[in-house]
Structure formats: C-alpha cells, structure tokens
Protein backbone atom coordinates (compact mmCIF):
# COMPACT_ATOMS: atom_id res chain seq x y z
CA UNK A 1 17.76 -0.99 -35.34
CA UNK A 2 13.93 -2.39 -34.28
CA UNK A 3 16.03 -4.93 -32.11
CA UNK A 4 18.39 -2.94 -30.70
CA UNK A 5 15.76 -0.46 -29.37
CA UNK A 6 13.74 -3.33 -27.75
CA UNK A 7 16.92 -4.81 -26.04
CA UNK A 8 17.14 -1.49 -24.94
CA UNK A 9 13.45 -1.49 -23.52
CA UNK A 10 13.55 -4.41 -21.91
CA UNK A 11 16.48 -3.88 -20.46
CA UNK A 12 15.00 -0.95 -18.82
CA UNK A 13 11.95 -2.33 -17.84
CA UNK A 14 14.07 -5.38 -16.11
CA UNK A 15 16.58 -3.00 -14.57
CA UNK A 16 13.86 -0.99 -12.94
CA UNK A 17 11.43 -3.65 -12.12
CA UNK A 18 14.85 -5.33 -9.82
CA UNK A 19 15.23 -1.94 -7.62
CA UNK A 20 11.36 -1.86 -6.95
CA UNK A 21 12.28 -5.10 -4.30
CA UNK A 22 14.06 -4.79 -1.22
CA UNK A 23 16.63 -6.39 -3.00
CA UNK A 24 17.41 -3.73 -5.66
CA UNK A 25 20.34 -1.19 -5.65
CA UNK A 26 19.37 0.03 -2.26
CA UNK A 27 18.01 -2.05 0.51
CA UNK A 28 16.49 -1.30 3.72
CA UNK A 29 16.35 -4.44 6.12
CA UNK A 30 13.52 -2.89 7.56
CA UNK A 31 11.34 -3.99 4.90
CA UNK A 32 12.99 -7.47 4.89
CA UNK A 33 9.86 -10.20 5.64
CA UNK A 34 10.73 -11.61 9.03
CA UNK A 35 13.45 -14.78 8.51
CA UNK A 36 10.60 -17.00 9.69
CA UNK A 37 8.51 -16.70 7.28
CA UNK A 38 11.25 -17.97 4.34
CA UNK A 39 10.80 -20.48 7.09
CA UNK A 40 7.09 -21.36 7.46
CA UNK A 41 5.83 -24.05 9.97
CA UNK A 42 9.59 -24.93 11.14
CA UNK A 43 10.35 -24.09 14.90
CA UNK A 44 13.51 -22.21 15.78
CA UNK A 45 15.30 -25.70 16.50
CA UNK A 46 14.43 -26.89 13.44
CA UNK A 47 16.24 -23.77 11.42
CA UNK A 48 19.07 -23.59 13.77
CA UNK A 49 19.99 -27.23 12.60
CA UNK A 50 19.00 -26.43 8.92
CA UNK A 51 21.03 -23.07 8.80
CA UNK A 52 24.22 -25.68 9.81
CA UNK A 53 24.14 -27.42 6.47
CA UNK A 54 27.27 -26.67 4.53
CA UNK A 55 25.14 -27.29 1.45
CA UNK A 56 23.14 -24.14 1.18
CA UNK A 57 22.46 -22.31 -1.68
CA UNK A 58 22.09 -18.49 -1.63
CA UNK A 59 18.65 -17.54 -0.68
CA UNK A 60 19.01 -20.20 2.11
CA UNK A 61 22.28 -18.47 3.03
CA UNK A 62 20.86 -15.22 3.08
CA UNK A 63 17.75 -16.60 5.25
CA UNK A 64 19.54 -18.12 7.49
CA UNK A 65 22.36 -15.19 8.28
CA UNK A 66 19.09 -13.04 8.37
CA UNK A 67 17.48 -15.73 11.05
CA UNK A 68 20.76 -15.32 13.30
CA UNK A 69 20.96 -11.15 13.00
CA UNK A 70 16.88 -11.71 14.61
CA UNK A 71 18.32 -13.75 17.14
CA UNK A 72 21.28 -11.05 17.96
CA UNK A 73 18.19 -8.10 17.81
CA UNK A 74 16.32 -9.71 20.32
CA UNK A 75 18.83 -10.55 22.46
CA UNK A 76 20.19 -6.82 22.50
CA UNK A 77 16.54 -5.49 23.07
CA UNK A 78 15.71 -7.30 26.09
CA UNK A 79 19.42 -6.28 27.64
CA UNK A 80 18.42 -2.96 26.44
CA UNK A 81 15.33 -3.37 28.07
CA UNK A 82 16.93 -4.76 31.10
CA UNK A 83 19.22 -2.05 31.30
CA UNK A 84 17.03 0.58 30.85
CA UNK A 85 14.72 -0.38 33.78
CA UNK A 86 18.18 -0.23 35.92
CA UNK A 87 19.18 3.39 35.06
CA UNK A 88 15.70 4.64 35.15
CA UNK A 89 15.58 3.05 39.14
CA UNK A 90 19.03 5.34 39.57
CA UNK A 91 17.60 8.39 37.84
CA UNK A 92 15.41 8.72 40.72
CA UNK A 93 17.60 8.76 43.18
CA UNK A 94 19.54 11.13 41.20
CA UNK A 95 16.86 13.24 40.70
CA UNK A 96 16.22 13.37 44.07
CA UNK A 97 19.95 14.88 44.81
CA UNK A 98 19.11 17.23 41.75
CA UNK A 99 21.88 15.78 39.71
CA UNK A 100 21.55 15.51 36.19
CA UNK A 101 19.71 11.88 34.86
CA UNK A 102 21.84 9.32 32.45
CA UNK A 103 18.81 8.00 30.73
CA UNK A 104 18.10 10.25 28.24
CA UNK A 105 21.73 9.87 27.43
CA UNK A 106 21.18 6.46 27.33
CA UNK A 107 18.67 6.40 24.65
CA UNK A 108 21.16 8.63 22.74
CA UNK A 109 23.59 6.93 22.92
CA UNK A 110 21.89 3.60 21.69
CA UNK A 111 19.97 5.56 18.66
CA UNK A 112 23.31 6.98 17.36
CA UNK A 113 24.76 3.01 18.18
CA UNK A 114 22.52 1.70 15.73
CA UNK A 115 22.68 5.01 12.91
CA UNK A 116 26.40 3.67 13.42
CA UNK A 117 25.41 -0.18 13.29
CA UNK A 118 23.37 0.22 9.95
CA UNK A 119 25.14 2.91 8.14
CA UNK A 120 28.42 0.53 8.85
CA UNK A 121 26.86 -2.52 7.43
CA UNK A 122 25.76 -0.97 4.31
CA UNK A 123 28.62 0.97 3.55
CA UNK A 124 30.50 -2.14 3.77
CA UNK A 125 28.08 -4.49 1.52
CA UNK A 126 27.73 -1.80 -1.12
CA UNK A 127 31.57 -1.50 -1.23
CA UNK A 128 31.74 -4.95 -2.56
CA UNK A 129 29.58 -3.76 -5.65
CA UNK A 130 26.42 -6.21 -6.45
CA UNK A 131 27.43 -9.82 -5.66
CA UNK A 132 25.50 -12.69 -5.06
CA UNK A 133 26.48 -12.85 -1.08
CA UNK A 134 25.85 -9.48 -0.69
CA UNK A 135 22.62 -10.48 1.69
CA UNK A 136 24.53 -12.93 3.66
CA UNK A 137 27.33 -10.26 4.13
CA UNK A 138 24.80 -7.63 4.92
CA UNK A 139 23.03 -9.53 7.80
CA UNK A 140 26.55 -11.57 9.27
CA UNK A 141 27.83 -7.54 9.65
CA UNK A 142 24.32 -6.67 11.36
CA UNK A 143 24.56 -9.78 13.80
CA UNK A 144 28.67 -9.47 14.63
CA UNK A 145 27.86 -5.53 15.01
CA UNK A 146 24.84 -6.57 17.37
CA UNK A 147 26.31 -9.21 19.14
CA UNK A 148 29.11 -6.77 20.13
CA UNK A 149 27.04 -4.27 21.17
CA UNK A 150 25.06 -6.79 22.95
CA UNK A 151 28.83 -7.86 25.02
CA UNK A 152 29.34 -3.99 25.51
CA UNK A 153 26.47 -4.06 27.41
CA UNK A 154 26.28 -7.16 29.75
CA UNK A 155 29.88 -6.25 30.71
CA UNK A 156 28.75 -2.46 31.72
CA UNK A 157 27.91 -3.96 34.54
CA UNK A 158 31.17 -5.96 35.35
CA UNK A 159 34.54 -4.73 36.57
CA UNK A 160 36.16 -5.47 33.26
C-alpha cells in the first residue's frame, strides 16, 4: 500500500512539474526562448546548413523548424511593415476626399489573420495527442501558415 501511494506521489509531482514548462499540456510559443539561443555563437549560415542534416534528433528538429517559423515572422513583419507605410500614404489622400480609410481595416484584418494562424496551429498539434514531433509540427504549421500569408501579401500588389 506504502508503495503504491508514493508511485502515486511522484507521479503527481512529475506530471505537474512537466506542464509548469512551455512544453507541458499547453504551450504558448510566445514564451518559446528565441531559436538562436538553442543555437549560441552560430551565425544564421551556420544553422541553415546544420538544420539540413537528415540526422537530427528531436530537440534539434524542433529548434530548427522553430529557427525557420523566425525566419517566416520576420519576413511577414517587414512586408507588413512595408505595406502598412503604403496604405497609410493612400489614407491621406482618401481622407482628403472624406472617404472612409483602409488602414484600420488593415490592422484588423492582420490581428484576426494571426488569432486564425495560431489558434489553427494548435488545434492541429493538440489533435495529434502528445507525441514526440509535436514541436516540429507546431512550428512547420506556424511557418507554412506564415509563409502563405506572407505570398498573400506581396501578390496584393500584383494583377494576379
């Protein structure tokens, strides 16, 4: 019975002391450590090559799909930049016809784009249950979700 009730406590205490990380039952990539630091003192040629090993194990997996979603983020954030500087140049004018401006819709629209972007991406990990890739599949859906977005975007301006 005395050993039963202490497999029982330490189960507990293990159980808990797992969901405290970022990595427990829920996880909010927000807290995730930046990739580069799992990387310390490479450069971002030096992981690009690394993450192209087919040899990886699963934290180097998970770094490196985690590396490539930063990538994606920064890319989309300077077009969102970029694109915001161009509709706030034709909200004046508009403004000055007393039409209605698209900017605020803008923002709107890309807040709700990335409620969408997350809430996807972890409805679709935590589907899968706990599994050992479920870190690697989190961040490849953050980056192909991204990288989309990212296409939607340059090609706004295009007569696709």
């Amino acid at each position: 019975m005395r050993s039963i009730i202490i497999f029982l406590l330490l189960s507990t205490i293990s159980h808990s002391a797992s969901a405290e990380t970022i990595y427990g039952r829920t996880f909010d990539y927000k807290k995730a450590k930046p990739a580069s630091v799992y990387f310390t003192g490479k450069t971002r040629e030096q992981i690009e090559l690394y993450c192209k090993n087919d040899r990886l194990g699963g934290f180097d997996l998970a770094a490196c799909a985690h590396f490539e979603f930063e990538i994606a983020i920064d890319s989309l954030n300077k077009r969102v930049s970029i694109a915001t500087r161009e509709i706030e140049k034709n909200d004046k004018a508009l403004r000055s016809e007393g039409e209605p401006e698209a900017l605020p819709y803008f923002r709107k629209a890309q807040a709700h784009w990335e409620i969408y972007r997350d809430s996807y991406c972890y409805a679709e990990v935590y589907e899968t249950g706990p599994a050992s890739s479920r870190f690697i599949e989190f961040w490849d859906c953050m980056t192909r979700i991204t990288r989309n977005r990212l296409h939607e975007l340059a090609k706004a301006n295009t007569d696709e």
